[in-house]
C-alpha atoms as a PDB file:
ATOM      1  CA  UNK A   1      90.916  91.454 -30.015  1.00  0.00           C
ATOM      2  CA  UNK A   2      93.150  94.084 -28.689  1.00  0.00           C
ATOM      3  CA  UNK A   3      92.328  93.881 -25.033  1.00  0.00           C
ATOM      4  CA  UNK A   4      92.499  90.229 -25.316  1.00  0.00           C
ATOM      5  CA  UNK A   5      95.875  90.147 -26.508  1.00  0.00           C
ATOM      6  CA  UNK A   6      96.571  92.954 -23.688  1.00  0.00           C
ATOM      7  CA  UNK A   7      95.437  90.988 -21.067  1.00  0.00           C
ATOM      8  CA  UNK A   8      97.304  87.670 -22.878  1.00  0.00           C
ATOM      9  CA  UNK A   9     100.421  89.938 -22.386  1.00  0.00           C
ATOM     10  CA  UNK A  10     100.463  91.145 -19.137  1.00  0.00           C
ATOM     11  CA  UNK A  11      98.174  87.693 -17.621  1.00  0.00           C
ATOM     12  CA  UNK A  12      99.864  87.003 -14.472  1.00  0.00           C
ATOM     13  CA  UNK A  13     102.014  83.900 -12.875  1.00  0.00           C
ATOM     14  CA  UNK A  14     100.664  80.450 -13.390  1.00  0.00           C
ATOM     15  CA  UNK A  15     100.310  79.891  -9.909  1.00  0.00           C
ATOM     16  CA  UNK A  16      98.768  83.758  -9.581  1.00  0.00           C
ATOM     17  CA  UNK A  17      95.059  82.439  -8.766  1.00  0.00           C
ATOM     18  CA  UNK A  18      96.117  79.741  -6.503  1.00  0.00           C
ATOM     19  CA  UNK A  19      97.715  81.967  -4.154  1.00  0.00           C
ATOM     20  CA  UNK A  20      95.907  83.730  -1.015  1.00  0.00           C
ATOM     21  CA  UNK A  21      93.609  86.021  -1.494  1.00  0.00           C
ATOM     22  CA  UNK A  22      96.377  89.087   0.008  1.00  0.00           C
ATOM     23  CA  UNK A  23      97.591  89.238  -3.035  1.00  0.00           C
ATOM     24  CA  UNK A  24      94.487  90.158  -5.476  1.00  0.00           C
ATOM     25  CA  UNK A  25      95.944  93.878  -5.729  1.00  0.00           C
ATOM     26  CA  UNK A  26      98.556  92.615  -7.532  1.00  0.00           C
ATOM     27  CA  UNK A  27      96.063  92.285 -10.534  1.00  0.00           C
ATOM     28  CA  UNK A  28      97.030  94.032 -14.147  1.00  0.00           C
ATOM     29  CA  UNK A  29      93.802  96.448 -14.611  1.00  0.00           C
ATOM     30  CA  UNK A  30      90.873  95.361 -17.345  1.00  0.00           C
ATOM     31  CA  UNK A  31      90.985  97.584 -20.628  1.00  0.00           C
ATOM     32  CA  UNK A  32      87.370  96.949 -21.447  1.00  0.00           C
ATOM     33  CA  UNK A  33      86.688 100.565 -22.661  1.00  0.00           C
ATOM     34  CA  UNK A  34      88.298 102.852 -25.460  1.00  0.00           C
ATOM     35  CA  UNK A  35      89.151 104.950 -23.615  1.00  0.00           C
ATOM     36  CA  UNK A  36      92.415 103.711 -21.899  1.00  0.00           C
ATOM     37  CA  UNK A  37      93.606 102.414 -25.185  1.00  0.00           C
ATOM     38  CA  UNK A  38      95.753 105.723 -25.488  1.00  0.00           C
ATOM     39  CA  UNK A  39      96.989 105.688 -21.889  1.00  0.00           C
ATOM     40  CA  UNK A  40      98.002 101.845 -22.495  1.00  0.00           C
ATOM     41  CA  UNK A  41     100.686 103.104 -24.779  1.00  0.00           C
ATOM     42  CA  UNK A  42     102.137 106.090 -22.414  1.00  0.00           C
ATOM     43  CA  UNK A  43     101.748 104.125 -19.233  1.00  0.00           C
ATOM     44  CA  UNK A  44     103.079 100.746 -21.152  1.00  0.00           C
ATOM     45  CA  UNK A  45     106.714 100.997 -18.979  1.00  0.00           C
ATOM     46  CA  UNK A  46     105.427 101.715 -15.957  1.00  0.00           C
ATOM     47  CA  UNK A  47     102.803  98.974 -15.961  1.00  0.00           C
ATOM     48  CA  UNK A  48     105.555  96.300 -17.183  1.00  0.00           C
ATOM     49  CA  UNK A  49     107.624  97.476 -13.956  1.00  0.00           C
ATOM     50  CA  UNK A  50     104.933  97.325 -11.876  1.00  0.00           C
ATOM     51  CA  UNK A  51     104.287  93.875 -13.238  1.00  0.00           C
ATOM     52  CA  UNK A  52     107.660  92.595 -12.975  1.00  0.00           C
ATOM     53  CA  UNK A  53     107.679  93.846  -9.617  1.00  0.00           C
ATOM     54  CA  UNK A  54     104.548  92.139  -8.427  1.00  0.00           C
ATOM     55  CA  UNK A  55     105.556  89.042  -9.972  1.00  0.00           C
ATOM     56  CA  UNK A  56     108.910  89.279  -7.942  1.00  0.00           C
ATOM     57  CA  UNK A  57     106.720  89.735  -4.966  1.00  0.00           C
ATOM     58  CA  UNK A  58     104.253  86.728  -5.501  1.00  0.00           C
ATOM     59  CA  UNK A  59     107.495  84.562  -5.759  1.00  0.00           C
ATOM     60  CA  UNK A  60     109.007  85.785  -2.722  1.00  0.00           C
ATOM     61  CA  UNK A  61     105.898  84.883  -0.742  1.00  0.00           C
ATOM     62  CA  UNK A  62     105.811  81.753  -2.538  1.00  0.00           C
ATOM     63  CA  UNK A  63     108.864  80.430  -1.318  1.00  0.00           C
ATOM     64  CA  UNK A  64     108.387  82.328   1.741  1.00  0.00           C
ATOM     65  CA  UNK A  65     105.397  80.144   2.153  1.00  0.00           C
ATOM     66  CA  UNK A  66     107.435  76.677   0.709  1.00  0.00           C
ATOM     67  CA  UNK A  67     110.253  77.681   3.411  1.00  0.00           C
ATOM     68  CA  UNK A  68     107.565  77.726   6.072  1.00  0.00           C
ATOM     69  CA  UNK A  69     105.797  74.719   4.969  1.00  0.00           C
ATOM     70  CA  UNK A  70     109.159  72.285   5.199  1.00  0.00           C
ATOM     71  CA  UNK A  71     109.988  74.239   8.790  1.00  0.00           C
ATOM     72  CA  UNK A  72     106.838  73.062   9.886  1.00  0.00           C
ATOM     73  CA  UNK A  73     107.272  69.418   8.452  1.00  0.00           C
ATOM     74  CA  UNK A  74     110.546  69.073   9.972  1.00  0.00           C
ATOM     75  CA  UNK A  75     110.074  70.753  13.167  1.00  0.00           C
ATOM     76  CA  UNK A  76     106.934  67.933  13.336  1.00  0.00           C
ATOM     77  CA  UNK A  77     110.038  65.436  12.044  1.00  0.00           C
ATOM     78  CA  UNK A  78     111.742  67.064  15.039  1.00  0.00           C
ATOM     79  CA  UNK A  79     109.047  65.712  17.392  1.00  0.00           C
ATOM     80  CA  UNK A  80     108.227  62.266  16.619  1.00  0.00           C
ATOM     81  CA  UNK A  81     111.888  61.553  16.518  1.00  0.00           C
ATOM     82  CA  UNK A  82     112.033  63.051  20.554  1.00  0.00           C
ATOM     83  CA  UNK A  83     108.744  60.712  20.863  1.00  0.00           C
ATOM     84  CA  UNK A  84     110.218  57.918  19.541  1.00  0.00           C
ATOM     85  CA  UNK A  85     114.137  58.448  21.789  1.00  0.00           C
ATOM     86  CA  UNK A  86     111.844  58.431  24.902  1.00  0.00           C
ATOM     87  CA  UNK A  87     109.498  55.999  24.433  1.00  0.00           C
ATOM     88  CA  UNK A  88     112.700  53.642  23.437  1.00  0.00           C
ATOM     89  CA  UNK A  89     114.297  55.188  26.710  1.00  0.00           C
ATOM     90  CA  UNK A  90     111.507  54.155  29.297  1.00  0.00           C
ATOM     91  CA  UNK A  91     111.144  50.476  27.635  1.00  0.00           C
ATOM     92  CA  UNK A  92     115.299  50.605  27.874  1.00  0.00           C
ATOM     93  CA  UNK A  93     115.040  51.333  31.864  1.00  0.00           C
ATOM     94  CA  UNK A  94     112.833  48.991  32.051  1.00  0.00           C
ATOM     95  CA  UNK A  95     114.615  46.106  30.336  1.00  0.00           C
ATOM     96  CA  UNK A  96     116.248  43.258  32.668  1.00  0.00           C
ATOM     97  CA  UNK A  97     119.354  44.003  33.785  1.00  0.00           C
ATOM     98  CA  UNK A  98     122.068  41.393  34.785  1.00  0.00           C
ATOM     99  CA  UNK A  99     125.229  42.403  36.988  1.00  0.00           C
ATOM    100  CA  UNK A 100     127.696  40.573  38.916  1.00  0.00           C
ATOM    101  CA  UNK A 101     128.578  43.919  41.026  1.00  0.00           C
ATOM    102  CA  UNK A 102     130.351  46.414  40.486  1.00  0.00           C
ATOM    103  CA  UNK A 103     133.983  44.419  41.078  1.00  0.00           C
ATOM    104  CA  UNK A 104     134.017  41.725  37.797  1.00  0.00           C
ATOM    105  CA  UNK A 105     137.084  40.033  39.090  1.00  0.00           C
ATOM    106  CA  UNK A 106     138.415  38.126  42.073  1.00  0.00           C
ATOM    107  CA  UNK A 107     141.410  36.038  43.224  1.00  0.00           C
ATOM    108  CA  UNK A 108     141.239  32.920  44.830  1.00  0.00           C
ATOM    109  CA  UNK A 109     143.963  30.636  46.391  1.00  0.00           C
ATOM    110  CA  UNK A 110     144.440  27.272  44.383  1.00  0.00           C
ATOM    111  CA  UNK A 111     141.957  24.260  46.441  1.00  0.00           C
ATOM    112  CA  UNK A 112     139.755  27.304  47.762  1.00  0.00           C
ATOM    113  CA  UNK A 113     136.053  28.169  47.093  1.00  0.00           C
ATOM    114  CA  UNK A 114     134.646  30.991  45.402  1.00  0.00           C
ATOM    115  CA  UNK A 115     131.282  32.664  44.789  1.00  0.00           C
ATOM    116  CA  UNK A 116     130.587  33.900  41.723  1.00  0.00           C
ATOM    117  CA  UNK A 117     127.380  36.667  41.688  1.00  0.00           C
ATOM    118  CA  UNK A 118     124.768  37.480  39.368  1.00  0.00           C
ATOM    119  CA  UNK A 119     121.921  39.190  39.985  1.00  0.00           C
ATOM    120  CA  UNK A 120     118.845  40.516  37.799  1.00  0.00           C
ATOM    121  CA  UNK A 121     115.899  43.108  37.947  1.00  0.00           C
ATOM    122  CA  UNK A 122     113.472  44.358  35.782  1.00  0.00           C
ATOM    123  CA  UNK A 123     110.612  46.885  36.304  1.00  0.00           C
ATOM    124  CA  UNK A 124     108.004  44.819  34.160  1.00  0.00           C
ATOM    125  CA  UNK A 125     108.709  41.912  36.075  1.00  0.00           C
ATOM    126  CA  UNK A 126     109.408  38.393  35.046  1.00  0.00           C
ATOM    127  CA  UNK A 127     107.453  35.130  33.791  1.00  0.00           C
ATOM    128  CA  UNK A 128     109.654  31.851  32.482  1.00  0.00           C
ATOM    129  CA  UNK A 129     112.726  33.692  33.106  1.00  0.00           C
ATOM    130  CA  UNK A 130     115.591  31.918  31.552  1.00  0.00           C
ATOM    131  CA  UNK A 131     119.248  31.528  32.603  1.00  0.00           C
ATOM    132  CA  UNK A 132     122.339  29.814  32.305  1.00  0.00           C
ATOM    133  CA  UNK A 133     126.416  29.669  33.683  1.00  0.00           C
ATOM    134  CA  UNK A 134     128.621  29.440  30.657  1.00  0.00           C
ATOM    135  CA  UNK A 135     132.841  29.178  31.066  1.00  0.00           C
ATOM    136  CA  UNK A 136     134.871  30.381  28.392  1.00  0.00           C
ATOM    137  CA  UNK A 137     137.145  27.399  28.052  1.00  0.00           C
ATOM    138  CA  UNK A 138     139.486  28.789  24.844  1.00  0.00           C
ATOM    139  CA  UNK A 139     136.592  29.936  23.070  1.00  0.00           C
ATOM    140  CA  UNK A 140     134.012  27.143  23.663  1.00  0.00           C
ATOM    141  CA  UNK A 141     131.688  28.297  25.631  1.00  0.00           C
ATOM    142  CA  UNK A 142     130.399  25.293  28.299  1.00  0.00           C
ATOM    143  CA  UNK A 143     127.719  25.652  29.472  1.00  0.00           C
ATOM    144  CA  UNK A 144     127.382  24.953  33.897  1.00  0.00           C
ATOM    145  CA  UNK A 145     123.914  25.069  34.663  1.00  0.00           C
ATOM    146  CA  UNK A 146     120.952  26.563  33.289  1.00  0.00           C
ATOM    147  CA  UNK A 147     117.070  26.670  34.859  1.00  0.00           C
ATOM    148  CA  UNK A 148     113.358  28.314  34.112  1.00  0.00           C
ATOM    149  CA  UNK A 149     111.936  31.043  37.017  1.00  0.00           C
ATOM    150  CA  UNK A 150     108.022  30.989  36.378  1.00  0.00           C
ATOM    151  CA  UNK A 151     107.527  33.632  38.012  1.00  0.00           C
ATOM    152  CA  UNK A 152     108.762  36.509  40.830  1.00  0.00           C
ATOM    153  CA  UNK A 153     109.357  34.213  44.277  1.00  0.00           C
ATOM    154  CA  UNK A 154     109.119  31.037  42.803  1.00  0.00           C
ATOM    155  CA  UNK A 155     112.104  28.756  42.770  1.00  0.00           C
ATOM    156  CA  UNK A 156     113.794  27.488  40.159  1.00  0.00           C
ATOM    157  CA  UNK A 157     114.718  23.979  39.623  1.00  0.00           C
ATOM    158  CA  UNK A 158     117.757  24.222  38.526  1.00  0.00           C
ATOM    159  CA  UNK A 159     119.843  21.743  36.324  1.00  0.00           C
ATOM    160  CA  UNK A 160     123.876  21.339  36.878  1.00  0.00           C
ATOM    161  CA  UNK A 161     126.247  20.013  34.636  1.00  0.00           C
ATOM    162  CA  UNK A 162     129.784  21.023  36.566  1.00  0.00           C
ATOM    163  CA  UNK A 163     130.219  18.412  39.799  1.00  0.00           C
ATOM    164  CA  UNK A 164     131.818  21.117  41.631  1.00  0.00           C
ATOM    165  CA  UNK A 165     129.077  23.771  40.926  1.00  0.00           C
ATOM    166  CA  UNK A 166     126.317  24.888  43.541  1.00  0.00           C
ATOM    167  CA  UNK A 167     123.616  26.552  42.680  1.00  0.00           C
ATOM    168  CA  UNK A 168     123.285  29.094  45.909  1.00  0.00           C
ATOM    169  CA  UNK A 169     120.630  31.805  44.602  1.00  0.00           C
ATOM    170  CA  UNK A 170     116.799  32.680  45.316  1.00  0.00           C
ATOM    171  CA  UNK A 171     114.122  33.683  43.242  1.00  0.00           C
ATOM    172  CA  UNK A 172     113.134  35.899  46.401  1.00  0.00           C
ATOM    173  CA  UNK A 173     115.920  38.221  46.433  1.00  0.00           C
ATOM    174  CA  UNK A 174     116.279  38.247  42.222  1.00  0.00           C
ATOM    175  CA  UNK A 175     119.745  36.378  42.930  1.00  0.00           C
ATOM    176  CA  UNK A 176     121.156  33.836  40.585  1.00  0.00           C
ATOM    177  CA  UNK A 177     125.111  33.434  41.964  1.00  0.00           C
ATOM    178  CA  UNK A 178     126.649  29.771  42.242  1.00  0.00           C
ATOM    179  CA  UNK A 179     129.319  28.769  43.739  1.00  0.00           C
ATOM    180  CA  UNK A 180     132.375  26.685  42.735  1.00  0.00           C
ATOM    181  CA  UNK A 181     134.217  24.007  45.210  1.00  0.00           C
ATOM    182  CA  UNK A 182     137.765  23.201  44.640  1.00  0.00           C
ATOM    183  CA  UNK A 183     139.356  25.845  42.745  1.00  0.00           C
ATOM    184  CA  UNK A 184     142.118  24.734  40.219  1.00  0.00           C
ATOM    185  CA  UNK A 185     144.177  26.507  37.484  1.00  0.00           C
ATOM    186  CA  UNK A 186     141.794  25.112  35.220  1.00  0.00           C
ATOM    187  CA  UNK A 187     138.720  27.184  36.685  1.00  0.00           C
ATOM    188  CA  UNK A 188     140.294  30.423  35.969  1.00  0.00           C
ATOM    189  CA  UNK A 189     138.814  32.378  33.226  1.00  0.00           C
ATOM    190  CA  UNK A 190     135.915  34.134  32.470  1.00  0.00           C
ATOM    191  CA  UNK A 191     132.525  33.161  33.839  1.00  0.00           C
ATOM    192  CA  UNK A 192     129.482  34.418  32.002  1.00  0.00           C
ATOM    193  CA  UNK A 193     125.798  35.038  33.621  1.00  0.00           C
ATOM    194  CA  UNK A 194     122.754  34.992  30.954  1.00  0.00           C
ATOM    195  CA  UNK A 195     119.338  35.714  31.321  1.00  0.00           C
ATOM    196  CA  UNK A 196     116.400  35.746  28.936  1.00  0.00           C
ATOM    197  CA  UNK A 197     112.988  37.117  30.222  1.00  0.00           C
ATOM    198  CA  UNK A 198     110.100  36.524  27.511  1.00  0.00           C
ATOM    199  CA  UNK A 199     108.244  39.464  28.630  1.00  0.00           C
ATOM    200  CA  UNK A 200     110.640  41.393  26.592  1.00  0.00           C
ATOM    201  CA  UNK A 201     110.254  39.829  23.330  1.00  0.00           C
ATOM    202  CA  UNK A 202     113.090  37.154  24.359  1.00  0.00           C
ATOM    203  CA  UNK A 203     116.246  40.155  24.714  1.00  0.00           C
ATOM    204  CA  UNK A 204     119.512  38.608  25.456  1.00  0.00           C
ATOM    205  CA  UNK A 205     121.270  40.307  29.041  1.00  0.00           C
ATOM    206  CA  UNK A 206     124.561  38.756  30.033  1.00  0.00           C
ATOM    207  CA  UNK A 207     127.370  39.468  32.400  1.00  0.00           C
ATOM    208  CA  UNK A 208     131.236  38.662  32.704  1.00  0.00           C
ATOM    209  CA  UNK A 209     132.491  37.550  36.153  1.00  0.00           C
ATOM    210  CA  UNK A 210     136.285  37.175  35.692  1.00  0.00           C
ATOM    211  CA  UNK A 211     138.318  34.060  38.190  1.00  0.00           C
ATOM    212  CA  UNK A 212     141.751  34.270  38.627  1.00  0.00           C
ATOM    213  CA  UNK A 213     144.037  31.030  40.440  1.00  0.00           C
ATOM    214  CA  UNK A 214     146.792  32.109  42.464  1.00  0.00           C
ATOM    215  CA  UNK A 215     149.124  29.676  44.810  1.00  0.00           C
ATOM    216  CA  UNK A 216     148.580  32.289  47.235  1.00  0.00           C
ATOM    217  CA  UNK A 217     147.484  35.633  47.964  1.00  0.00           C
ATOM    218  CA  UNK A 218     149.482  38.783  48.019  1.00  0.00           C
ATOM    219  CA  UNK A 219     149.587  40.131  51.340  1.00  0.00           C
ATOM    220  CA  UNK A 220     149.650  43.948  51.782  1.00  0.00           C
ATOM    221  CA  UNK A 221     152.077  46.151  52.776  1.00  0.00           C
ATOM    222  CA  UNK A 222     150.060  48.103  55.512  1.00  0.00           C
ATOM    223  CA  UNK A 223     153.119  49.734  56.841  1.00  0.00           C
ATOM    224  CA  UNK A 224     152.792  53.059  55.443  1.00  0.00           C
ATOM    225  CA  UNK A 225     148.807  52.942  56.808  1.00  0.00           C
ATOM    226  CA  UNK A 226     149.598  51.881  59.705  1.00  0.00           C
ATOM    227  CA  UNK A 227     152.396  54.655  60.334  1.00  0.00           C
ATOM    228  CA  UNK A 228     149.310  57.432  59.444  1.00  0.00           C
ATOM    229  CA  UNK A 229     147.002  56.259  61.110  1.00  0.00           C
ATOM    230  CA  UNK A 230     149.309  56.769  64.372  1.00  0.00           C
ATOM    231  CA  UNK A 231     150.340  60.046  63.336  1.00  0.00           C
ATOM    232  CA  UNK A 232     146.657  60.914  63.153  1.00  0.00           C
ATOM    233  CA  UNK A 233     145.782  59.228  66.213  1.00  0.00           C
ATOM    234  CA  UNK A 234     148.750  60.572  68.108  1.00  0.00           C
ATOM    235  CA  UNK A 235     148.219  64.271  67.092  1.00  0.00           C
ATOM    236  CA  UNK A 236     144.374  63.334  68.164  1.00  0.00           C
ATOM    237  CA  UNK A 237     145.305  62.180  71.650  1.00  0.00           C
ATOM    238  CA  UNK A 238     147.913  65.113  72.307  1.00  0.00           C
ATOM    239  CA  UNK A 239     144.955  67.750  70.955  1.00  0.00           C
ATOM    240  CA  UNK A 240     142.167  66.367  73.328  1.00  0.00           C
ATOM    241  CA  UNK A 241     145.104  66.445  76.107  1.00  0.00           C
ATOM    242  CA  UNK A 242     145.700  70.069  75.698  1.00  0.00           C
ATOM    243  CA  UNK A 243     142.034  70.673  75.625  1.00  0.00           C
ATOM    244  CA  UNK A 244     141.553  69.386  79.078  1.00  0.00           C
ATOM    245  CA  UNK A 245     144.507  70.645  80.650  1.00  0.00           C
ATOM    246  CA  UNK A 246     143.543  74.370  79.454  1.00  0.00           C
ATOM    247  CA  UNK A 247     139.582  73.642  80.949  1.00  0.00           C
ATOM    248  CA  UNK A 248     141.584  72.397  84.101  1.00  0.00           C
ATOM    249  CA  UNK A 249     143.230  75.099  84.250  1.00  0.00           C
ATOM    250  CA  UNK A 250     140.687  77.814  83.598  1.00  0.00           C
ATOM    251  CA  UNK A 251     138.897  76.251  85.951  1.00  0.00           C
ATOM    252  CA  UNK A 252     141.079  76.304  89.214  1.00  0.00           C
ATOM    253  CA  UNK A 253     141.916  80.133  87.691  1.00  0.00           C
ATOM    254  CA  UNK A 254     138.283  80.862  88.657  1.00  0.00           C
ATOM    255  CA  UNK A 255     138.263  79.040  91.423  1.00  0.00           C
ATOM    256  CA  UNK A 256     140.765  81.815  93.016  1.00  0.00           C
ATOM    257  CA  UNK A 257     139.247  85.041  91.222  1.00  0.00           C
ATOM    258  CA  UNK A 258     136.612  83.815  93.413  1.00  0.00           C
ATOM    259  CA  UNK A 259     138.029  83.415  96.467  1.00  0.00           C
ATOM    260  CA  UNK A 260     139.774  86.863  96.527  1.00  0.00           C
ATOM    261  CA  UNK A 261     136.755  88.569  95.355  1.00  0.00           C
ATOM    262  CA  UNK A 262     134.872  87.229  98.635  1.00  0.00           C
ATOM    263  CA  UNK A 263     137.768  88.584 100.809  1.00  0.00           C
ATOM    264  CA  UNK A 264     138.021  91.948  99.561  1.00  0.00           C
ATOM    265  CA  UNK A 265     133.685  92.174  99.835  1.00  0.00           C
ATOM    266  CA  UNK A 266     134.501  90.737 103.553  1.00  0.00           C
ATOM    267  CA  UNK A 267     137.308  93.422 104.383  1.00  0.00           C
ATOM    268  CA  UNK A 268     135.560  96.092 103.343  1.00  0.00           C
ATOM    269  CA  UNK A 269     132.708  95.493 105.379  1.00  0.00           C
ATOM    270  CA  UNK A 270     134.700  94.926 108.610  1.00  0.00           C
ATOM    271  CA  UNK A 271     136.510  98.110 108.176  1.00  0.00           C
ATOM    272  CA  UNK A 272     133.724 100.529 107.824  1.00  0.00           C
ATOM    273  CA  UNK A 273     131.803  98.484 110.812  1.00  0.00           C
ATOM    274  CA  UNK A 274     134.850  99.362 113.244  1.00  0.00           C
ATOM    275  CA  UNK A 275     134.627 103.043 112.020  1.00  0.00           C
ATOM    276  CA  UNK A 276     131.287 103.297 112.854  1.00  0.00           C
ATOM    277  CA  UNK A 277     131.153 101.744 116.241  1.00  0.00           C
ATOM    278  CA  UNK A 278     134.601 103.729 117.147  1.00  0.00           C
ATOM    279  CA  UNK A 279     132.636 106.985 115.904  1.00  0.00           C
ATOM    280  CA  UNK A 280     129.653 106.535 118.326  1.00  0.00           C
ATOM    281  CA  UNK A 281     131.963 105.879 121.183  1.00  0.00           C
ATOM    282  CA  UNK A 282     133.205 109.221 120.807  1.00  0.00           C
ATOM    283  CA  UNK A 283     130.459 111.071 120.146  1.00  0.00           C
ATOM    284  CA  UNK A 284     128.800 109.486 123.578  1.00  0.00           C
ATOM    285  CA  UNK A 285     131.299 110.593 125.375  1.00  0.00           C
ATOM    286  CA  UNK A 286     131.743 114.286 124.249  1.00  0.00           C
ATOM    287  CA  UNK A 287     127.577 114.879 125.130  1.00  0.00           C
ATOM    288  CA  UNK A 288     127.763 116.496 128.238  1.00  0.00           C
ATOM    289  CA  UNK A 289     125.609 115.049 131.027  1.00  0.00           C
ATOM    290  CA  UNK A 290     122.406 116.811 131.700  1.00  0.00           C
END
């Protein structure tokens, strides 16, 4: 009954024997003998620290353990959420994409005609790709034309409901621009391009192309351009001028190094000729005749 309530005492943590086996020494010892029933009593501290301690330990590798467990879960968090951003990414670059270039405004004279631009593209392609010309008119949105593409390179027929409206796009070069006859004040506003392609689960992509009626266009002031562009071709001109008068020059300068070089090689060679001939003269006449 003794050891029994011993080991009661001193049993160790409820989760003790569902930890790892690393931990076994940990273990308060058996007191199945007589024996150590004396030496429980002296050694009754030290075992109690000893147990404290290893319970301290067990804990620490328990939530040493926990700690690593939720790193791991969210680190694999971590990863499906990266999966997930690129898979969303590639399906985003290869949505359609509308655009009316990169200027979204022009100026027109009143009476005048005026494209206005849309284009699409999409890296899935296209089938029963829908699209429409709406005007903001104060809020209500009219609609100008609208048609079906079946498919890539197959024309549209396309229905109009503006009389001055042309529909001046192709299939074949993924272009869907119209153009407006006639201008007035009343055109001006904002012009909107929408497309629908089923392919992607029927996603909206639209486009603002912004009109603006003037009585007549502002002309430019090119007077400052002009003035630079003279300075810079004037300081061009007088550049390639000095050039060639400098290669002119350099050129006639060894034109004459030339020229006296031959006639001091050509002096020299006269002079020691006539010092030799007048030489053997001489000497023929001081031999003494035989």
């Amino acid at each position: 009954m003794k050891a029994v309530s011993v080991l009661s005492a001193v049993s160790p943590h409820p989760n003790y024997f569902s930890r790892s086996t690393s931990t076994l020494h940990c273990r308060a010892p058996s007191f199945n003998s007589d024996r150590h029933t004396h030496r429980r009593s002296q050694d009754g501290a030290g075992r109690q620290g000893k147990r404290v301690d290893c319970l301290a330990d067990m804990d620490s590798r328990g939530n040493s353990g926990s700690f690593l467990h939720r790193w791991t879960r969210s680190g694999d968090a971590v990863h499906a959420g990266l999966v997930v951003t690129l898979l969303i990414g590639v399906w985003c670059t290869q949505a359609l994409e509308v655009s009316v270039g990169k200027v979204h405004f022009v100026e027109v004279m009143n009476g005048s005609s005026v494209l206005l631009p849309c284009t699409y593209s999409s890296c899935i392609g296209i089938k029963n790709l829908y699209f429409n010309w709406h005007y903001n008119d104060n809020g209500t949105m009219v609609k100008l034309c609208e048609a079906v593409i079946p498919a890539e390179g197959v024309e549209p027929h396309v229905k109009i409901y503006h009389e001055r409206l042309e529909f001046v796009g192709s299939s074949k070069d993924s272009n869907i621009s119209v153009l407006l006859w006639n201008v007035t004040f009343e055109d001006e506003g904002e012009y909107t391009c929408f497309a629908r392609n089923p392919k992607e689960k029927d996603r909206n992509h639209s486009a603002v192309f912004t009109l603006i009626v003037v009585d007549q266009l502002k002309e430019v002031d090119n007077t400052l351009t002009i003035i630079i562009v003279s300075v810079l071709g004037g300081l061009i001109g007088l550049i390639i001028i000095v050039m060639v008068i400098k290669a002119i020059v350099v050129h006639f300068l060894n034109k004459a190094q030339e020229k006296n070089k031959e006639c001091l090689v050509s002096s020299s060679g006269n002079d020691n000729t006539e010092n030799g001939l007048s030489g053997s003269k001489a000497d023929n006449k001081a031999s003494p005749k035989a």
